[in-house]
Protein backbone atom coordinates (compact mmCIF):
# COMPACT_ATOMS: atom_id res chain seq x y z
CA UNK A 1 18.85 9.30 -22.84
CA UNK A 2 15.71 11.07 -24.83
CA UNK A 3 13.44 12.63 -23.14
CA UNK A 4 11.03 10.20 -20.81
CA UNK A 5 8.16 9.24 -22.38
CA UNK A 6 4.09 9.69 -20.80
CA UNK A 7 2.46 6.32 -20.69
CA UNK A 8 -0.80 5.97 -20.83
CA UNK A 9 -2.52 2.75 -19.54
CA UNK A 10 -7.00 2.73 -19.40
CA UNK A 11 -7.68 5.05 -16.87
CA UNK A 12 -4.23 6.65 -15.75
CA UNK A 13 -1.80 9.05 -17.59
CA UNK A 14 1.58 8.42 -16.14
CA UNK A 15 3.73 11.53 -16.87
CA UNK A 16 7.19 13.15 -15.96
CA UNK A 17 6.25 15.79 -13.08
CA UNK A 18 6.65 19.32 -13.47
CA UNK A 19 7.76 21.88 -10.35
CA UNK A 20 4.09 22.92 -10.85
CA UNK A 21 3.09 19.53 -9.28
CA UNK A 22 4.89 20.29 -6.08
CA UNK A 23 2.09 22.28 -4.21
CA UNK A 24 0.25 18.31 -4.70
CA UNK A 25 3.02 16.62 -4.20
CA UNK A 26 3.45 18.08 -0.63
CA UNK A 27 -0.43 18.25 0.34
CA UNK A 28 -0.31 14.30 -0.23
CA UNK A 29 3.10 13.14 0.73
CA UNK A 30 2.32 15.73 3.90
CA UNK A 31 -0.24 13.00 5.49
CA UNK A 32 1.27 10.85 8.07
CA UNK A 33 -0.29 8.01 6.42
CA UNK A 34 1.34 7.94 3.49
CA UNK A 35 5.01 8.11 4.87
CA UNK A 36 4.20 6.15 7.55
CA UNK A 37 4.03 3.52 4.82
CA UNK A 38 7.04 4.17 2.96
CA UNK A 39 11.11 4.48 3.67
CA UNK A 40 11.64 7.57 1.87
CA UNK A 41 9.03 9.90 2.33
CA UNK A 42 9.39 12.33 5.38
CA UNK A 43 7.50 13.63 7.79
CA UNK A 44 6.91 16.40 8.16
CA UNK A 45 6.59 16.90 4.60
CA UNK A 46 7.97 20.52 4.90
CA UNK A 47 7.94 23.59 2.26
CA UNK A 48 10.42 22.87 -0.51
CA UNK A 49 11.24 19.12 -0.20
CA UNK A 50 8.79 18.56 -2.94
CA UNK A 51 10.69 20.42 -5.24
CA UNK A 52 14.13 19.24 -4.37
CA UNK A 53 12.64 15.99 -5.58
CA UNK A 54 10.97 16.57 -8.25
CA UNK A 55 13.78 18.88 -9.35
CA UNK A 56 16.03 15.53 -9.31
CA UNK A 57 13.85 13.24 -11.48
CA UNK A 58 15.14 14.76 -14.84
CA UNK A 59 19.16 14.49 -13.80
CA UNK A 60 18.46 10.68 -12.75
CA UNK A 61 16.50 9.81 -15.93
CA UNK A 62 19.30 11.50 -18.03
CA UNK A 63 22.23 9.92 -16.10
CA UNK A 64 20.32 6.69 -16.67
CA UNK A 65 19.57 5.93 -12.80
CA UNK A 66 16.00 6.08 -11.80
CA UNK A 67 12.62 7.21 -13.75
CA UNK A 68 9.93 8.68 -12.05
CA UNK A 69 6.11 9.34 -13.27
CA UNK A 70 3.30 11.46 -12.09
CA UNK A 71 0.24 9.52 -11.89
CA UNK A 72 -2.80 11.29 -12.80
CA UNK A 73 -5.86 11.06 -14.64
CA UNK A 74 -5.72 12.37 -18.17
CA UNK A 75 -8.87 14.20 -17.71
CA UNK A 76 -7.68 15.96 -14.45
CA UNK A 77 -4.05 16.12 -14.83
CA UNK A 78 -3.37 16.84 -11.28
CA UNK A 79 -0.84 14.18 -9.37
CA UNK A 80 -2.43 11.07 -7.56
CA UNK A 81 0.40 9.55 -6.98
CA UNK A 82 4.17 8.39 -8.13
CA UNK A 83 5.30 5.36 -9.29
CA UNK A 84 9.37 4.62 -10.35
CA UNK A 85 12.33 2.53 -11.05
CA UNK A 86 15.50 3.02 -9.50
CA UNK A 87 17.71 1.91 -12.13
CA UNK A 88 20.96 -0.72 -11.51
CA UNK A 89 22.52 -0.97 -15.40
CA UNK A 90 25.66 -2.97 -14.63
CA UNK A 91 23.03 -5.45 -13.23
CA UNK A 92 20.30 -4.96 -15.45
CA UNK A 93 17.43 -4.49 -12.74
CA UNK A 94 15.80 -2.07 -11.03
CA UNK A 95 13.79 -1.29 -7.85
CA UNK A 96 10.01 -0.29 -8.12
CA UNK A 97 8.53 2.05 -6.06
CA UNK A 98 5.27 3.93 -5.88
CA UNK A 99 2.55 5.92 -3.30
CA UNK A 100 -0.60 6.77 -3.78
CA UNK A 101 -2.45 9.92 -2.03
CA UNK A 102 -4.99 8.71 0.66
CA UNK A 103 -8.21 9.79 -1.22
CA UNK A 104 -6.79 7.52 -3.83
CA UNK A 105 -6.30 4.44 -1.96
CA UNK A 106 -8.42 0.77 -2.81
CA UNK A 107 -8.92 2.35 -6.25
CA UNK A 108 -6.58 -0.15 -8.20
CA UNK A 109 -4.20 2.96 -9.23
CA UNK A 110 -1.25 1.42 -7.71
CA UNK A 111 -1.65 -1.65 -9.70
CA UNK A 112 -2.51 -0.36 -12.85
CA UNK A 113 0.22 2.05 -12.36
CA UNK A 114 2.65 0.16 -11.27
CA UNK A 115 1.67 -2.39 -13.93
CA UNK A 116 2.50 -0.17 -16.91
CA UNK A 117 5.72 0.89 -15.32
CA UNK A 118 7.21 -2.85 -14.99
CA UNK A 119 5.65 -3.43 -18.81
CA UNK A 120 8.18 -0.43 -19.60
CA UNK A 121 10.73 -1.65 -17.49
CA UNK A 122 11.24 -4.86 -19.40
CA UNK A 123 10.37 -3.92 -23.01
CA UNK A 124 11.43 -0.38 -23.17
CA UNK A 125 14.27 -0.55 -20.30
CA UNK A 126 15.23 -4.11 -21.44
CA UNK A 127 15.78 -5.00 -17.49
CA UNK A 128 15.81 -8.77 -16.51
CA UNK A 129 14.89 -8.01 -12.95
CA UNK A 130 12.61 -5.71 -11.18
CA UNK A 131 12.32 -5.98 -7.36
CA UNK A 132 10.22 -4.38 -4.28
CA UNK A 133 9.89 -4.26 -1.23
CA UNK A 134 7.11 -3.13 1.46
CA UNK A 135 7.08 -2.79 5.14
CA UNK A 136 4.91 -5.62 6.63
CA UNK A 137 2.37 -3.05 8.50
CA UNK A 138 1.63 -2.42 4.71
CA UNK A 139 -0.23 -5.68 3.58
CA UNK A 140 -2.16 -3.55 0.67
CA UNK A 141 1.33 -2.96 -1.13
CA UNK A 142 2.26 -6.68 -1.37
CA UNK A 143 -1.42 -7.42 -2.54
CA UNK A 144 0.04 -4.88 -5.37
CA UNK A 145 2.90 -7.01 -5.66
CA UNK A 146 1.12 -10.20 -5.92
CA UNK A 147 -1.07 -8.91 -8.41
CA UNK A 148 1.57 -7.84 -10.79
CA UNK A 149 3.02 -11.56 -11.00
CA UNK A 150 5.92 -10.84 -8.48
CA UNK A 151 6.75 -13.47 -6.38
CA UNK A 152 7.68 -12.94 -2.30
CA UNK A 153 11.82 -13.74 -2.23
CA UNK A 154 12.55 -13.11 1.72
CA UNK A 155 11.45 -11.31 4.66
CA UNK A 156 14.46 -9.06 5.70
CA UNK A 157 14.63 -8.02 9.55
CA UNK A 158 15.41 -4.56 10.37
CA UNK A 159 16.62 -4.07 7.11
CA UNK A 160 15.83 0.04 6.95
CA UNK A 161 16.09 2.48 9.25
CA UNK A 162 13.42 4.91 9.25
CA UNK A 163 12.02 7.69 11.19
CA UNK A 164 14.22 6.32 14.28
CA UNK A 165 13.65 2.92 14.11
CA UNK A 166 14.80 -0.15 12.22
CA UNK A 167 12.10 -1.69 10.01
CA UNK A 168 11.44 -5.43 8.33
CA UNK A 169 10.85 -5.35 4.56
CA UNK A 170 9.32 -7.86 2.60
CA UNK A 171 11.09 -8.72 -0.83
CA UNK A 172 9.34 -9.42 -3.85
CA UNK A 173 10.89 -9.99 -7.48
CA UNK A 174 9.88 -10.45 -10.63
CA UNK A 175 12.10 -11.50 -13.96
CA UNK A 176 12.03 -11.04 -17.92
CA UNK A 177 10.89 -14.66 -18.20
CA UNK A 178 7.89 -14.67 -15.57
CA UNK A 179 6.70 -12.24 -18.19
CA UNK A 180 6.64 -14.33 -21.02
CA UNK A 181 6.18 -17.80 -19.51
C-alpha cells in the first residue's frame, strides 16, 4: 500500500504518529481512566509500550491490516487522541477503534474523528462493514456510535477478558448502504 494519507476534517488533523509522539502517547494512555475504558490499553502504561505500538502502525498499514491516526489539532500538532481500523480484507470490514486523552473528553473529538475515519473507510478503503464495540460502563462511546449512524447489533456477555476479569461489550455496525440511503 502507499503511504497513509493525513486527513483533515474542521477542527482535527488526523495523522500517522511518529516515535516522537510516544512521550504523549504514554502521559495519556498512562491515566487509569482511559484504559479503564478500553480492552487494549494497559495499565500501567509503562516506559516503552508506547513505542512498541506506535512502532507497529506502519507494518500493519503496509501489510494491509489495520490503520491508525494521531489525532491532533493542526495548530498544535501534539496527539489528543487515536482513532483506527483494524482491517478484515477477505471480509471486506473492519473494526473501529479510538481514545481520547481525559482533558479532551465531551469535546466532540471522538466523533468528528471517528467520523472522518469511517468516511475513509468506505470510500477510500472500499469496506462494506465497519463495526465497534464499547464496554457498557462506557455510555459516552456508544453516544459516539449513535452519532455516526451505527446501529446497536447485540450485547455480548463476557465477551473480553481484561485486566482479570471478563467484560460485556456492546456491538454496533454500520454498512456501505446506511451511508448512502
Amino acid at each position: 500500500m502507499a503511504n497513509q494519507p493525513t486527513l483533515k476534517t474542521e477542527r482535527l488533523e488526523l495523522r500517522p504518529f511518529h516515535l516522537s509522539d510516544a512521550k504523549r502517547v504514554q502521559e495519556l494512555c498512562g491515566d487509569r481512566r482511559i484504559a479503564d475504558t478500553t480492552l487494549h490499553i494497559p495499565h500501567p502504561y509503562e516506559d516503552g509500550m508506547a513505542e512498541e505500538w506506535i512502532a507497529t502502525h506502519r507494518p500493519k498499514w503496509a501489510e494491509g491490516s489495520e490503520v491508525t491516526f494521531a489525532v491532533t489539532y493542526p495548530h498544535e500538532r501534539e496527539v489528543i487522541g487515536a482513532v483506527g481500523v483494524r482491517l478484515e480484507p477477505a471480509h471486506h470490514r473492519g473494526e473501529l477503534g479510538y481514545w481520547v486523552g481525559l482533558p479532551y473528553w465531551g469535546r466532540g473529538i471522538a466523533t468528528e474523528a471517528a467520523g472522518e475515519v469511517l468516511r475513509f473507510a468506505f470510500a477510500d478503503l472500499r469496506l462494506n462493514r465497519v463495526y465497534a464495540t464499547y464496554v457498557p460502563r462506557n455510555p459516552a462511546s456508544g453516544r459516539v456510535m449513535e452519532k455516526l449512524g451505527m446501529q446497536r447489533e447485540g450485547y455480548l456477555r463476557s465477551h473480553a477478558f481484561a485486566r482479570g476479569i471478563y467484560e460485556d461489550l456492546i456491538l454496533f455496525g454500520i454498512i456501505a448502504a446506511d451511508r448512502t440511503a
